[in-house]
N, C-alpha and C. Protein backbone atom coordinates (compact mmCIF):
# COMPACT_ATOMS: atom_id res chain seq x y z
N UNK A 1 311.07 151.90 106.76
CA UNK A 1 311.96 152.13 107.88
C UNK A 1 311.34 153.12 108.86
N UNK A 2 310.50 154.18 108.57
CA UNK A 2 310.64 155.34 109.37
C UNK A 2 308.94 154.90 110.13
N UNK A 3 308.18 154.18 108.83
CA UNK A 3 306.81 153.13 109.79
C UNK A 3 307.35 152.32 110.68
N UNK A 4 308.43 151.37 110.85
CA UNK A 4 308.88 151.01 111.80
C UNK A 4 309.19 151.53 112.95
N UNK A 5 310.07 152.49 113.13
CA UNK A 5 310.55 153.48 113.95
C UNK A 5 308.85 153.81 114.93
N UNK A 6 308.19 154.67 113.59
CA UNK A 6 306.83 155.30 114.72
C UNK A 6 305.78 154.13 115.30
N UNK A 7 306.06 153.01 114.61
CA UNK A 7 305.59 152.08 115.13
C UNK A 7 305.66 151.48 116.57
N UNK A 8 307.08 151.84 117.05
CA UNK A 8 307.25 150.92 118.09
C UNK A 8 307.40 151.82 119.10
N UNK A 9 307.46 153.42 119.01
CA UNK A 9 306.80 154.24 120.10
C UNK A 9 306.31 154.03 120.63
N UNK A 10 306.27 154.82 122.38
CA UNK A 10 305.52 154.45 123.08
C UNK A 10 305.41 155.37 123.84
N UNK A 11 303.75 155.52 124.41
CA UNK A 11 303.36 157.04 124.78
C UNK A 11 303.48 157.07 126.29
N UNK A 12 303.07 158.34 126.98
CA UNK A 12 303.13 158.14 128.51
C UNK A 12 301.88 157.21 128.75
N UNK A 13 301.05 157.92 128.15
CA UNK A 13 299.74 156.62 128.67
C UNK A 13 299.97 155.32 127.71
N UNK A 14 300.25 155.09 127.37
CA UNK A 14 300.38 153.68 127.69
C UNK A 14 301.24 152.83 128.13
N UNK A 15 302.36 154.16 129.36
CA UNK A 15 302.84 152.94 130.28
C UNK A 15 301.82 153.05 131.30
N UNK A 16 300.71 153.94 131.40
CA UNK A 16 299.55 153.71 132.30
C UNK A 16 298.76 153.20 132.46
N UNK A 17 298.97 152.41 130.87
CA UNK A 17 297.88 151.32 131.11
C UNK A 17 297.63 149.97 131.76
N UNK A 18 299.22 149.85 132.08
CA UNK A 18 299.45 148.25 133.27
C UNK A 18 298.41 148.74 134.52
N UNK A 19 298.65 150.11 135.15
CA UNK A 19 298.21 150.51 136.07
C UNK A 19 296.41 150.57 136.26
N UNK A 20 295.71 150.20 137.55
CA UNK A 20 294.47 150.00 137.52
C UNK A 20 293.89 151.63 137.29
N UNK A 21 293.00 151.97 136.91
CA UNK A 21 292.00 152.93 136.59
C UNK A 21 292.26 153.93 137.58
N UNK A 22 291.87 153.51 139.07
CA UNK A 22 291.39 153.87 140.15
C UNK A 22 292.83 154.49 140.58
N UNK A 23 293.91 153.60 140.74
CA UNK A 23 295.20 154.08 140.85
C UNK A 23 295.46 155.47 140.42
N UNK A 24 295.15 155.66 138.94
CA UNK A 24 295.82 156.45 138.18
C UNK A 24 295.40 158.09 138.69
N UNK A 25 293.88 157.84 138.87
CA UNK A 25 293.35 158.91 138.93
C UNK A 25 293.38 159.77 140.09
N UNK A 26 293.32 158.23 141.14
CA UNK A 26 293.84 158.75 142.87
C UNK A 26 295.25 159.49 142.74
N UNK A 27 296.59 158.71 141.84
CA UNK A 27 297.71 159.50 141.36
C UNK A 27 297.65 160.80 140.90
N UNK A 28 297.12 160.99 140.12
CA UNK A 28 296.93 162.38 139.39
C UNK A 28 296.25 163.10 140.13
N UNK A 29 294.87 163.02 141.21
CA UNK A 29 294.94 164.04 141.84
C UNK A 29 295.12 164.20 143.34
N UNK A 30 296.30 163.72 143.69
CA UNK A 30 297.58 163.99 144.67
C UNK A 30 298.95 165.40 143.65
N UNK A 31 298.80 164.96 142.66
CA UNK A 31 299.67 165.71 142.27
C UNK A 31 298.85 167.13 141.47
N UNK A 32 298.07 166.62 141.26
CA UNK A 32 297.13 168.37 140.68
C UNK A 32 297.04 169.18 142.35
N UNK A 33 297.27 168.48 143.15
CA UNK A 33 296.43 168.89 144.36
C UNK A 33 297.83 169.41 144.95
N UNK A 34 298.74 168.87 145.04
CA UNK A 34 299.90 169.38 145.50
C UNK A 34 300.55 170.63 144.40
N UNK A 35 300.15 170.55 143.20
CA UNK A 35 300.36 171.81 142.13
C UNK A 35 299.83 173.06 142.82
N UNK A 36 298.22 172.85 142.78
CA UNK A 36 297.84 173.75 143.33
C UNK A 36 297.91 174.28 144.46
N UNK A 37 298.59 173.59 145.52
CA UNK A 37 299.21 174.28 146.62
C UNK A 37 300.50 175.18 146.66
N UNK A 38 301.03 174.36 145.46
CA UNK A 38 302.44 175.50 145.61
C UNK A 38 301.71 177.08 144.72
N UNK A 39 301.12 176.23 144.02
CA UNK A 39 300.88 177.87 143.08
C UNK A 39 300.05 179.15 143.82
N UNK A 40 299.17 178.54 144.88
CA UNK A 40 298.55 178.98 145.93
C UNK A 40 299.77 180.06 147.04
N UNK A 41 300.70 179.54 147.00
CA UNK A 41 301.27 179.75 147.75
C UNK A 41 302.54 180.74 147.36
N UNK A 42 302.81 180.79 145.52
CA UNK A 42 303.20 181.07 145.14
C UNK A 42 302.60 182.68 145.09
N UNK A 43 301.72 182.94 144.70
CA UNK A 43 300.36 183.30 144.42
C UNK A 43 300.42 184.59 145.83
N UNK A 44 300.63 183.68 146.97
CA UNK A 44 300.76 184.70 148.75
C UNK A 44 301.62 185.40 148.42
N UNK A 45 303.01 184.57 148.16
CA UNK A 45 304.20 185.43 148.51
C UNK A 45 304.44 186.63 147.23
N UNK A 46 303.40 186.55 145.92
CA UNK A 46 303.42 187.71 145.15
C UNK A 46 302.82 188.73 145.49
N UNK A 47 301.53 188.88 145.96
CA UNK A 47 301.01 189.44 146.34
C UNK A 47 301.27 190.16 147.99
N UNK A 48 302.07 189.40 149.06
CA UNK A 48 303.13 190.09 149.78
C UNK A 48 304.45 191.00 149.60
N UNK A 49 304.50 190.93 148.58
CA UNK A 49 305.69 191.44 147.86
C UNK A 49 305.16 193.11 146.95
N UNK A 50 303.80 192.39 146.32
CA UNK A 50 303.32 194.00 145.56
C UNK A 50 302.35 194.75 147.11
N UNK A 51 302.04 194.10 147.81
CA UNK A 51 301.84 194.80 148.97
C UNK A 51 302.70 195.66 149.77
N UNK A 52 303.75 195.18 149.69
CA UNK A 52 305.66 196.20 150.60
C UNK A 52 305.48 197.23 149.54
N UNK A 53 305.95 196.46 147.86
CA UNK A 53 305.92 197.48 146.96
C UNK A 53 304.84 198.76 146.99
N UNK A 54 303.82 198.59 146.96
CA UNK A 54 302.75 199.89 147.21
C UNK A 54 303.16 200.40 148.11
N UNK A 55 303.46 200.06 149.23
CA UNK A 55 303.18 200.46 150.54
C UNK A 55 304.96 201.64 150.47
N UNK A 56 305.68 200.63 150.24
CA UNK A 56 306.96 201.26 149.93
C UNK A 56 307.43 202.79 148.68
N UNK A 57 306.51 202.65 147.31
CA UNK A 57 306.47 203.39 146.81
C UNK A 57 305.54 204.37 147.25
N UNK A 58 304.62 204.06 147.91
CA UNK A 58 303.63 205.13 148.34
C UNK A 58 303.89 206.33 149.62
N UNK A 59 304.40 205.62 150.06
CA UNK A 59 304.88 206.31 151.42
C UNK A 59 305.99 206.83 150.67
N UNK A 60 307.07 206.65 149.96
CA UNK A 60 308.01 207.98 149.32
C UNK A 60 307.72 208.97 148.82
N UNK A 61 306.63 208.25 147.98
CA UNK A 61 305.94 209.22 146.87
C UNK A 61 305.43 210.63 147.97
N UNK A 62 304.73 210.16 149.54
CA UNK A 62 304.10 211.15 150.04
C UNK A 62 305.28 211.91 150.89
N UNK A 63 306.24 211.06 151.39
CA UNK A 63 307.49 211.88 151.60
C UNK A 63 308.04 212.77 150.99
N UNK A 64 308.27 212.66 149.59
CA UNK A 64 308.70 213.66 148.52
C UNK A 64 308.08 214.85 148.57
N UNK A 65 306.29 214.68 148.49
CA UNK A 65 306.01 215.51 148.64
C UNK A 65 306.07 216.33 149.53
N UNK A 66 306.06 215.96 150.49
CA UNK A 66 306.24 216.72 151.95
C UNK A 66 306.99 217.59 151.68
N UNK A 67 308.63 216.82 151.69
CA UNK A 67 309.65 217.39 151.60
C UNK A 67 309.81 218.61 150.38
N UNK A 68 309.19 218.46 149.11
CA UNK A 68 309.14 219.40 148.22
C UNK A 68 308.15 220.38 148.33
């Protein structure tokens, strides 16, 4: 029963295999390529963010002192 069952699974690639070669790969990198744009981009807006942060903790930090 349970050889039956794993038997008749079916994986992602091989619903890729109807699909031509050339297809697949042109597919896959449209989408690696669009990954790496968001993460790119993801990537800006962190590094804009620990940029305020420095800039923001730093300038208190030298205010404080002033002031103390």
């Amino acid at each position: 029963m349970l050889l039956a069952v794993l038997n008749q699974t079916t994986t992602m690639l091989d619903s890729l295999a109807d699909y031509p070669r050339w297809f697949v790969v042109a597919c896959s990198t449209i989408v690696l390529a669009v990954v790496l744009w968001i993460g790119m981009k993801l990537l800006k807006i962190a590094l804009w963010f620990l940029i305020g942060t420095v800039l923001v903790v730093g300038l208190g930090a030298a205010a404080w002192l002033l002031i103390k």
